[in-house]
PDB file of N, CA and C in Angstrom:
ATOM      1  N   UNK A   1     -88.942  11.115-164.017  1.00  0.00           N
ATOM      2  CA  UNK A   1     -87.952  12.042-163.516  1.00  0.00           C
ATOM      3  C   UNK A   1     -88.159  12.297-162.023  1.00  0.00           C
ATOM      4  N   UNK A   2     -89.551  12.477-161.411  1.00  0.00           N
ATOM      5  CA  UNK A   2     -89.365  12.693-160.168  1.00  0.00           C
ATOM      6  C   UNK A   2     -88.928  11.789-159.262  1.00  0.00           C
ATOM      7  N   UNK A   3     -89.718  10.478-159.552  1.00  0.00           N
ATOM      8  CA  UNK A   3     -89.046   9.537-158.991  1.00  0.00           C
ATOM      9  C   UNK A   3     -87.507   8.904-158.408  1.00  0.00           C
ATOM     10  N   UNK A   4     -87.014   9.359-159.783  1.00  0.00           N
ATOM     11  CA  UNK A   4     -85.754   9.857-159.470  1.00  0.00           C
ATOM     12  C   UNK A   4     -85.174  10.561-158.867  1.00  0.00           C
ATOM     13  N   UNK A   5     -85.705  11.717-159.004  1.00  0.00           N
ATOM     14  CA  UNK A   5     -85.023  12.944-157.974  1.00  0.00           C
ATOM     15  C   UNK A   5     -85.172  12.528-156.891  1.00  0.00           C
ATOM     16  N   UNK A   6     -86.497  11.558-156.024  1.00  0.00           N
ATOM     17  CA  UNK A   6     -86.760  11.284-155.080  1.00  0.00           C
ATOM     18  C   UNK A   6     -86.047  10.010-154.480  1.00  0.00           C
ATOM     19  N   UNK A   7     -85.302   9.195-154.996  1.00  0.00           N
ATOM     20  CA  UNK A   7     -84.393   7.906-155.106  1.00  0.00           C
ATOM     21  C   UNK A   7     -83.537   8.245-154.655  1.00  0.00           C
ATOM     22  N   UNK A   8     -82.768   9.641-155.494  1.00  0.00           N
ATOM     23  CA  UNK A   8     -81.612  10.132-155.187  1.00  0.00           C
ATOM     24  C   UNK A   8     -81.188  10.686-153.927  1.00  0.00           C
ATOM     25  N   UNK A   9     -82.365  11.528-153.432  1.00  0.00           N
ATOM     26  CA  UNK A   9     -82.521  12.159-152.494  1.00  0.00           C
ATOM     27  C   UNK A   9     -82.276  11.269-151.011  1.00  0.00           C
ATOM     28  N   UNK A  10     -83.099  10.207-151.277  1.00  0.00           N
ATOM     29  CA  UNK A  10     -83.150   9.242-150.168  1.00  0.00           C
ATOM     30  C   UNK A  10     -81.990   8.282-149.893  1.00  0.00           C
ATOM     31  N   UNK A  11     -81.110   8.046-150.698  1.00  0.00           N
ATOM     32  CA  UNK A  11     -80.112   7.552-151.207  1.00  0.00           C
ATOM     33  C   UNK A  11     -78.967   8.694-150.388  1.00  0.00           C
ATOM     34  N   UNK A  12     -78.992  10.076-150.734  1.00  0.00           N
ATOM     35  CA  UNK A  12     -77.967  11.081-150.137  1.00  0.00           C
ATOM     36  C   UNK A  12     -78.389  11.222-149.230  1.00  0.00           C
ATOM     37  N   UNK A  13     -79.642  11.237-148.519  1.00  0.00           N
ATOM     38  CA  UNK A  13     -79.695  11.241-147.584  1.00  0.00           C
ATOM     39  C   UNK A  13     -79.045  10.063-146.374  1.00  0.00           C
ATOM     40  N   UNK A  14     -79.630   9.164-146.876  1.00  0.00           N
ATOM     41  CA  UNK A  14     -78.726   7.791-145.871  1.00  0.00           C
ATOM     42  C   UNK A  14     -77.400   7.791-145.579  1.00  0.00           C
ATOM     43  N   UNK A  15     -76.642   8.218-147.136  1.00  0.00           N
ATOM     44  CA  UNK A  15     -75.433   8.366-146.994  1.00  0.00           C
ATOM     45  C   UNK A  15     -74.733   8.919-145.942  1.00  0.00           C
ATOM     46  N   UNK A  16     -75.326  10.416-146.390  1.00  0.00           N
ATOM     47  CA  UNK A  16     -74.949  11.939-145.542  1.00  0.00           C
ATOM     48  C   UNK A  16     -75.438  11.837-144.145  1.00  0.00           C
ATOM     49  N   UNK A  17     -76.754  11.427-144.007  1.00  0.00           N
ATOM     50  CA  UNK A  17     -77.209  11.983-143.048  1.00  0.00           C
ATOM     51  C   UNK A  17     -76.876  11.428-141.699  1.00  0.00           C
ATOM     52  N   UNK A  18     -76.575   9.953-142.054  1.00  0.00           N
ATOM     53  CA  UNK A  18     -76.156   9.111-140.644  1.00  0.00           C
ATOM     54  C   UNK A  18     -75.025   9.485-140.348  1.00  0.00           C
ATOM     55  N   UNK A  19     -73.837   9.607-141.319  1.00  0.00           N
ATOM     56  CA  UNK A  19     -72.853  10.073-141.078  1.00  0.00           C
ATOM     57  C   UNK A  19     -72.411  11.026-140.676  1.00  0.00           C
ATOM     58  N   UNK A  20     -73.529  12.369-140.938  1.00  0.00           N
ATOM     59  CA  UNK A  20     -72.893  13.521-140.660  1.00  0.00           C
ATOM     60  C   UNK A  20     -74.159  14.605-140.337  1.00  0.00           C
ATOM     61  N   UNK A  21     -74.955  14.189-139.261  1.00  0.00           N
ATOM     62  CA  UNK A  21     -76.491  15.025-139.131  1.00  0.00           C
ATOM     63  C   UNK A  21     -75.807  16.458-138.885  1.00  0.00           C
ATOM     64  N   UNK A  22     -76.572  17.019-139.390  1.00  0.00           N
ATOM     65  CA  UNK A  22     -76.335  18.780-139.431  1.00  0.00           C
ATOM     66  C   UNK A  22     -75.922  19.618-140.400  1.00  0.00           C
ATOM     67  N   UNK A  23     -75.331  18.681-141.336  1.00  0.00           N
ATOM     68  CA  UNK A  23     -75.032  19.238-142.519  1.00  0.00           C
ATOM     69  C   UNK A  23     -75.965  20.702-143.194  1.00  0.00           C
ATOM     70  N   UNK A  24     -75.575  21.323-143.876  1.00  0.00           N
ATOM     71  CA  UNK A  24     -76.125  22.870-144.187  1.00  0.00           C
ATOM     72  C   UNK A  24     -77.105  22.330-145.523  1.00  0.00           C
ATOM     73  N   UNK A  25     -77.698  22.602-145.769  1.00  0.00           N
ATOM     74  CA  UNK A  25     -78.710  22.228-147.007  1.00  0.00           C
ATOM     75  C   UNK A  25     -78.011  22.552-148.347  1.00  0.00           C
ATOM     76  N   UNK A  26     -77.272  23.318-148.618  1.00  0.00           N
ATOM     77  CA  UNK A  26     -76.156  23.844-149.713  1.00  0.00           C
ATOM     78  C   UNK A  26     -75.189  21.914-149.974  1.00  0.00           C
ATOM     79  N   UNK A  27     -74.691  21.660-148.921  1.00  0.00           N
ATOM     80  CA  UNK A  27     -73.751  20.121-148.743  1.00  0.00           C
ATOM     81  C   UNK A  27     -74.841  19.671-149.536  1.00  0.00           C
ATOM     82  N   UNK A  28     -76.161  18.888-148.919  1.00  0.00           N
ATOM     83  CA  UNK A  28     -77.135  17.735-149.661  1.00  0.00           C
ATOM     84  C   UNK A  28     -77.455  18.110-151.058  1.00  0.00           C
ATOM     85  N   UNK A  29     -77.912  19.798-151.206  1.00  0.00           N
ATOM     86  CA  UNK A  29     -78.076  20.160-152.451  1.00  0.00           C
ATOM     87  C   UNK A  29     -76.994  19.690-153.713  1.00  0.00           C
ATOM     88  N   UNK A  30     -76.096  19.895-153.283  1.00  0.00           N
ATOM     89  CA  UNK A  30     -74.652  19.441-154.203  1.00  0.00           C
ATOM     90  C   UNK A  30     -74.143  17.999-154.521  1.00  0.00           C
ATOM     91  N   UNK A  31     -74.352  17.681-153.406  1.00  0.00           N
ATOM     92  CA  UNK A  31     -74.458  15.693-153.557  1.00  0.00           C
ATOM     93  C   UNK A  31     -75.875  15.134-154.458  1.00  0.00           C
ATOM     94  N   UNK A  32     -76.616  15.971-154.054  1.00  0.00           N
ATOM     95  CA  UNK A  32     -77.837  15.702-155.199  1.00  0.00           C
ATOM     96  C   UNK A  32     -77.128  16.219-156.770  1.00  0.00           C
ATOM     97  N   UNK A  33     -76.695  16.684-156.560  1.00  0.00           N
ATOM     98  CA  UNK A  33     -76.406  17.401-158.152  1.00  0.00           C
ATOM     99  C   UNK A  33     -75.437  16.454-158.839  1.00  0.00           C
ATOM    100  N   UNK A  34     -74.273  15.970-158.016  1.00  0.00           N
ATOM    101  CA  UNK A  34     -73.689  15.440-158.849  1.00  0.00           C
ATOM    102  C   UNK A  34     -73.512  13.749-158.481  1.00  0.00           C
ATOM    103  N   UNK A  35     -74.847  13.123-158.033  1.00  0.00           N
ATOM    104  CA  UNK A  35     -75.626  11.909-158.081  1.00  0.00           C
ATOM    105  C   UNK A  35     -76.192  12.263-159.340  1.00  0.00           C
ATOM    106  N   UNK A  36     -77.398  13.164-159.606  1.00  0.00           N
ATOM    107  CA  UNK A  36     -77.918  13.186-160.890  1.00  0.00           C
ATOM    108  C   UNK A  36     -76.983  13.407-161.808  1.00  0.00           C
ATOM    109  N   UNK A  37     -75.826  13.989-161.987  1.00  0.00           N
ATOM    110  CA  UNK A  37     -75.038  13.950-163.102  1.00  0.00           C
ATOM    111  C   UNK A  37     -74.213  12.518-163.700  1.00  0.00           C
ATOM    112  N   UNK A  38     -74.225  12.016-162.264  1.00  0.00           N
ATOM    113  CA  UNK A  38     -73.548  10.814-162.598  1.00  0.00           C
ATOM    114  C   UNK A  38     -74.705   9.612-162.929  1.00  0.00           C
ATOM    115  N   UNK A  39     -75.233   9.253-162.750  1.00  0.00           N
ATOM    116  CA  UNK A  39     -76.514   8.520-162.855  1.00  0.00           C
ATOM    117  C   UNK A  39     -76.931   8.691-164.540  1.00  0.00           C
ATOM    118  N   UNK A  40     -76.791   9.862-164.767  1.00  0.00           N
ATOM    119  CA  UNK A  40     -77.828  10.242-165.858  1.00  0.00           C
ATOM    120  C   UNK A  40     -76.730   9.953-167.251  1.00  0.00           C
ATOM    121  N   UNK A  41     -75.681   9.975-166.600  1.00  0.00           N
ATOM    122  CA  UNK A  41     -74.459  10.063-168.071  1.00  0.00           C
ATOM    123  C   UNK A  41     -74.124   8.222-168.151  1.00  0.00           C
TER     124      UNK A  41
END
């Protein structure tokens, strides 16, 4: 499981972060959430 969380993370991060540095931590938190929702179903 952590591993995962940590995949995901790095994964939204690349996404998000090149695209859009500054984002509020609430944005990444939520893209994490529904990466793990989708992933997991």
């Amino acid at each position: 499981m952590t591993e995962e969380i940590i995949r995901i993370f790095y994964r939204v991060y690349n996404k998000l972060g090149l695209l859009c540095y500054g984002f509020l931590e609430k944005v990444y938190e939520n893209a994490m959430v529904i990466k793990l929702i989708v992933d997991t179903d």
